[in-house]
PDB file of N, CA and C in Angstrom:
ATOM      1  N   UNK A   1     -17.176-212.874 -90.022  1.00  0.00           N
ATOM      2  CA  UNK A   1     -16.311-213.166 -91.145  1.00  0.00           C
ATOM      3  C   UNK A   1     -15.250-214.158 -90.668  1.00  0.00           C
ATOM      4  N   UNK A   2     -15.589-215.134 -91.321  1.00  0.00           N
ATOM      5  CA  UNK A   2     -14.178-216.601 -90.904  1.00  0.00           C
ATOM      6  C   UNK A   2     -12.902-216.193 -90.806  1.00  0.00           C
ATOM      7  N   UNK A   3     -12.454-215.463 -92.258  1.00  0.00           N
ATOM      8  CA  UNK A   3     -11.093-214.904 -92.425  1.00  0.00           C
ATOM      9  C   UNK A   3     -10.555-213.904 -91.384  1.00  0.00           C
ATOM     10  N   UNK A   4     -11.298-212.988 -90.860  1.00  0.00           N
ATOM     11  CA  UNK A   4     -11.209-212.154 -89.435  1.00  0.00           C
ATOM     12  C   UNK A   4     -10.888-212.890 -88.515  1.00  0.00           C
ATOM     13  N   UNK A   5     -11.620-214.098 -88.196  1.00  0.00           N
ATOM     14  CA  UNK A   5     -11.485-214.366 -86.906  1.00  0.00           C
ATOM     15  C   UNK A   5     -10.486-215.523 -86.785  1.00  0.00           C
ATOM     16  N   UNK A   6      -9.830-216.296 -88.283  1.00  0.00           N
ATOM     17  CA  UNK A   6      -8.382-217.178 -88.155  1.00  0.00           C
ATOM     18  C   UNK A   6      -7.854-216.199 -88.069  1.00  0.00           C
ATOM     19  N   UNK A   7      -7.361-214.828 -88.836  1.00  0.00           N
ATOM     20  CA  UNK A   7      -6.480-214.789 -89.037  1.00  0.00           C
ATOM     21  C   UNK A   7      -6.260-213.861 -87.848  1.00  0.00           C
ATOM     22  N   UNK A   8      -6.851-213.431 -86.904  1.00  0.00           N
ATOM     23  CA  UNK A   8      -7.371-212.512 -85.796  1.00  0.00           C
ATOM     24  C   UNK A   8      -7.055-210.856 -86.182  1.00  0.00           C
ATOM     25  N   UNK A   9      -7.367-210.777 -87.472  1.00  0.00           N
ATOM     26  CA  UNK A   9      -7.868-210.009 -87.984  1.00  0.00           C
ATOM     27  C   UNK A   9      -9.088-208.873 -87.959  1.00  0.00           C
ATOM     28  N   UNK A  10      -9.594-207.424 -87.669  1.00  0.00           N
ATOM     29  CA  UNK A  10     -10.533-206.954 -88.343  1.00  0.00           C
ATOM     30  C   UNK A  10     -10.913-206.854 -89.242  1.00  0.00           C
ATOM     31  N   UNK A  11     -12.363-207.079 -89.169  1.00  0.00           N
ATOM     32  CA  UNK A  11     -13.274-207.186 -90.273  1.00  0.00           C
ATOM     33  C   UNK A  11     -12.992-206.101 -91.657  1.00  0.00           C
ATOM     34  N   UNK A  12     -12.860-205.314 -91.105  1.00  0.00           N
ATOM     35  CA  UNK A  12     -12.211-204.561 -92.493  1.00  0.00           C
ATOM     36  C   UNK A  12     -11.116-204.763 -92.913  1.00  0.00           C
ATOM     37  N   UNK A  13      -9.753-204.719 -92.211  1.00  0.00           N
ATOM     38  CA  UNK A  13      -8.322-205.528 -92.892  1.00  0.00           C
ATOM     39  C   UNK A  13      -8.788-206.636 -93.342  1.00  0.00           C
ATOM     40  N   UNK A  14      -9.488-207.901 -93.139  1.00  0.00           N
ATOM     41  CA  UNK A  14      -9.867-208.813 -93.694  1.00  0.00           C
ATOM     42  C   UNK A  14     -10.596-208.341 -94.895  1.00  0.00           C
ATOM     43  N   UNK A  15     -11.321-207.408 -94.853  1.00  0.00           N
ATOM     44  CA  UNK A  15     -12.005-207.279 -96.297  1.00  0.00           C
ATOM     45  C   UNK A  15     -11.473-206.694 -97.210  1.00  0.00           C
ATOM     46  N   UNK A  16     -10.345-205.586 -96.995  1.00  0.00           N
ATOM     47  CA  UNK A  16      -9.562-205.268 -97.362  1.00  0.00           C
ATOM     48  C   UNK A  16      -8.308-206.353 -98.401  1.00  0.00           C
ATOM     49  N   UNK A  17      -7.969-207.319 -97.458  1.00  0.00           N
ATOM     50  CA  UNK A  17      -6.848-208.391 -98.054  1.00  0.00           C
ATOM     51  C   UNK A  17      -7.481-209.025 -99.082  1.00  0.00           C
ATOM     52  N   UNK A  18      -8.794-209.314 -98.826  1.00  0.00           N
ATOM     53  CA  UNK A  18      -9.947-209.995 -99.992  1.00  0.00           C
ATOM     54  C   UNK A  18      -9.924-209.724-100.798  1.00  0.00           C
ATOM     55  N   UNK A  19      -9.960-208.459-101.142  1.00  0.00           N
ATOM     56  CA  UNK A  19     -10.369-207.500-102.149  1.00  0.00           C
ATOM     57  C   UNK A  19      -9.010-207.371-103.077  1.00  0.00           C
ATOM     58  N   UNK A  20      -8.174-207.351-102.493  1.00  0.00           N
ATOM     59  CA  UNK A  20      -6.578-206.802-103.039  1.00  0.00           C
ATOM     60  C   UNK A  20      -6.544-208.073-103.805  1.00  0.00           C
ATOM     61  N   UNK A  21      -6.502-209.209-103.058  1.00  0.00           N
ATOM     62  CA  UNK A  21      -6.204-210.660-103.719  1.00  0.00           C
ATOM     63  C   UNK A  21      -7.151-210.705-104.818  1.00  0.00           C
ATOM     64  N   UNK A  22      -8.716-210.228-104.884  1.00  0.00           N
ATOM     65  CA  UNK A  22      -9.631-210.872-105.690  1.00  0.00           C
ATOM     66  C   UNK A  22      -9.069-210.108-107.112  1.00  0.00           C
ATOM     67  N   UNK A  23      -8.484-208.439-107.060  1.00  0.00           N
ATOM     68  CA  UNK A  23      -8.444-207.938-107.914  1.00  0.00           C
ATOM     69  C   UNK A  23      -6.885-208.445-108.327  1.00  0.00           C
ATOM     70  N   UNK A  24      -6.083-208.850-108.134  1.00  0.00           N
ATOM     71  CA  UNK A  24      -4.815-209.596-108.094  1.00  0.00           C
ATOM     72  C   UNK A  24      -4.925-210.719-109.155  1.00  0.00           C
ATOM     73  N   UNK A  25      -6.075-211.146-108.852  1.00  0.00           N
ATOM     74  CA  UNK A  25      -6.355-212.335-109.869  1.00  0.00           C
ATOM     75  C   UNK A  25      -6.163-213.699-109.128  1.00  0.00           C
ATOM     76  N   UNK A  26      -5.525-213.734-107.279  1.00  0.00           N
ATOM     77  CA  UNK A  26      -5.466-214.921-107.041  1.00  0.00           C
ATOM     78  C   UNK A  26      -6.335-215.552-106.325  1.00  0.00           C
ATOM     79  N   UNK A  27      -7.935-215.045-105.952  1.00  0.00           N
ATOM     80  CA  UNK A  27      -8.831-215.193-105.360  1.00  0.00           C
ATOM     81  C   UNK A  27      -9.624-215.294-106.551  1.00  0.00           C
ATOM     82  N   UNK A  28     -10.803-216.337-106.628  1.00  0.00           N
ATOM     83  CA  UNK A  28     -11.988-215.596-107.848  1.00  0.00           C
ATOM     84  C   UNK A  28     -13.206-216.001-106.179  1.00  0.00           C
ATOM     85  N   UNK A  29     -13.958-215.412-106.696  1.00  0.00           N
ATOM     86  CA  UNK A  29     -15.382-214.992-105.774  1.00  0.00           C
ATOM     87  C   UNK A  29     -16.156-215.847-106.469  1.00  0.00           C
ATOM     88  N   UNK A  30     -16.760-216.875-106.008  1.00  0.00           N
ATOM     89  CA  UNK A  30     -18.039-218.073-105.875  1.00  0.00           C
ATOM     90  C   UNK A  30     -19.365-216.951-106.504  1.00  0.00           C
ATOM     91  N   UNK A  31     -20.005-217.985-107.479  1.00  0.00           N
ATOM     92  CA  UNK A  31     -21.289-216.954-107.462  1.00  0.00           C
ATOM     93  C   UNK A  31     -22.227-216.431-106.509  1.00  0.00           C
ATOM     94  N   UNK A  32     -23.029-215.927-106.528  1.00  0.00           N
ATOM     95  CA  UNK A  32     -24.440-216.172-104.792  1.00  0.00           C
ATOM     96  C   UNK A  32     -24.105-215.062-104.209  1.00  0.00           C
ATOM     97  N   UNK A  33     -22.974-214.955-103.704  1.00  0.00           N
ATOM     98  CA  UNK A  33     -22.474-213.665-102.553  1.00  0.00           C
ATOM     99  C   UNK A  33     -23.476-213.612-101.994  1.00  0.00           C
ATOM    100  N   UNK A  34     -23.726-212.209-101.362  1.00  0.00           N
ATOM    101  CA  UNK A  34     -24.583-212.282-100.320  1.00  0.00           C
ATOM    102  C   UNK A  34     -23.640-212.359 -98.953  1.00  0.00           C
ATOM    103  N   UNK A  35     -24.436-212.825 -97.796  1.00  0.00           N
ATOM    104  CA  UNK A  35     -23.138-213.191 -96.118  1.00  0.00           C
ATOM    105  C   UNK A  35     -22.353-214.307 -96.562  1.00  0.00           C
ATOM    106  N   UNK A  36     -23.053-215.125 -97.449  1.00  0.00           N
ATOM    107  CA  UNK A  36     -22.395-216.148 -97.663  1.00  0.00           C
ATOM    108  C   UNK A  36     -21.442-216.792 -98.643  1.00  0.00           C
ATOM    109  N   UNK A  37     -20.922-215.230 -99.095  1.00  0.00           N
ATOM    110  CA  UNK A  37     -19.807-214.963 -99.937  1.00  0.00           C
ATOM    111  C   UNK A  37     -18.546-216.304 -99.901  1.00  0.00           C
ATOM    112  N   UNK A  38     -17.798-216.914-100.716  1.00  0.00           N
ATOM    113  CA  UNK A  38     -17.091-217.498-100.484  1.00  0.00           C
ATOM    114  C   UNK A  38     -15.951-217.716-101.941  1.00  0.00           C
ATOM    115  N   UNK A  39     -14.616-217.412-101.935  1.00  0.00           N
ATOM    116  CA  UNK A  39     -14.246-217.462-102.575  1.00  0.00           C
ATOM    117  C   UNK A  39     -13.057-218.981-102.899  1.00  0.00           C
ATOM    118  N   UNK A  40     -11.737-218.835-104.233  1.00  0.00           N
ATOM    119  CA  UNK A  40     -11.250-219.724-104.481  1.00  0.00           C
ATOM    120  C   UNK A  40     -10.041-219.707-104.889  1.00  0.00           C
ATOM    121  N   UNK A  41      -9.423-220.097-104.530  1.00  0.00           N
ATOM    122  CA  UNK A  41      -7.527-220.225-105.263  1.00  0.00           C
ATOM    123  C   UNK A  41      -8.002-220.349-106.584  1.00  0.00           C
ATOM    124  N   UNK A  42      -7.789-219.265-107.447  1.00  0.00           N
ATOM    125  CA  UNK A  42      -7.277-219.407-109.184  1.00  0.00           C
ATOM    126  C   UNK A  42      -5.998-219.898-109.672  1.00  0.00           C
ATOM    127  N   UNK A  43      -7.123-221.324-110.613  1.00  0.00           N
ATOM    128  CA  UNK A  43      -5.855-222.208-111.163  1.00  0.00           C
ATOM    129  C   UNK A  43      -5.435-222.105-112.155  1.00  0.00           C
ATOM    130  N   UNK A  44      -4.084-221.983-112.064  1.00  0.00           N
ATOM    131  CA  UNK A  44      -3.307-221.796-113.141  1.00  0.00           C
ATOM    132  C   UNK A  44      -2.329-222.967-113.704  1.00  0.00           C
ATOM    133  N   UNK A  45      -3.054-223.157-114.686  1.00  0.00           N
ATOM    134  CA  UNK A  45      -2.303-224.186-115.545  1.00  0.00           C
ATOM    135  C   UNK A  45      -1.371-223.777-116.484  1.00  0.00           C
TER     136      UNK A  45
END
């Protein structure tokens, strides 16, 4: 997991922060998921 290993993070606190943000509304999640999950800053106009 990318985000684990900038932020030198475990894989679960990292999935954890993901998750908080995605349901937050300031992450949205890319379609596909899978390993190759990748998400996006939600823009707010």
């Amino acid at each position: 997991m990318v985000f684990a290993v900038s932020t030198k993070a475990s894989q679960d606190t990292a999935l954890r922060d993901i998750t908080d943000l995605v349901e937050r509304g300031i992450l949205v999640r890319d379609p596909g998921g899978g390993r190759s999950t990748s998400y996006l800053l939600k823009v707010i106009a």
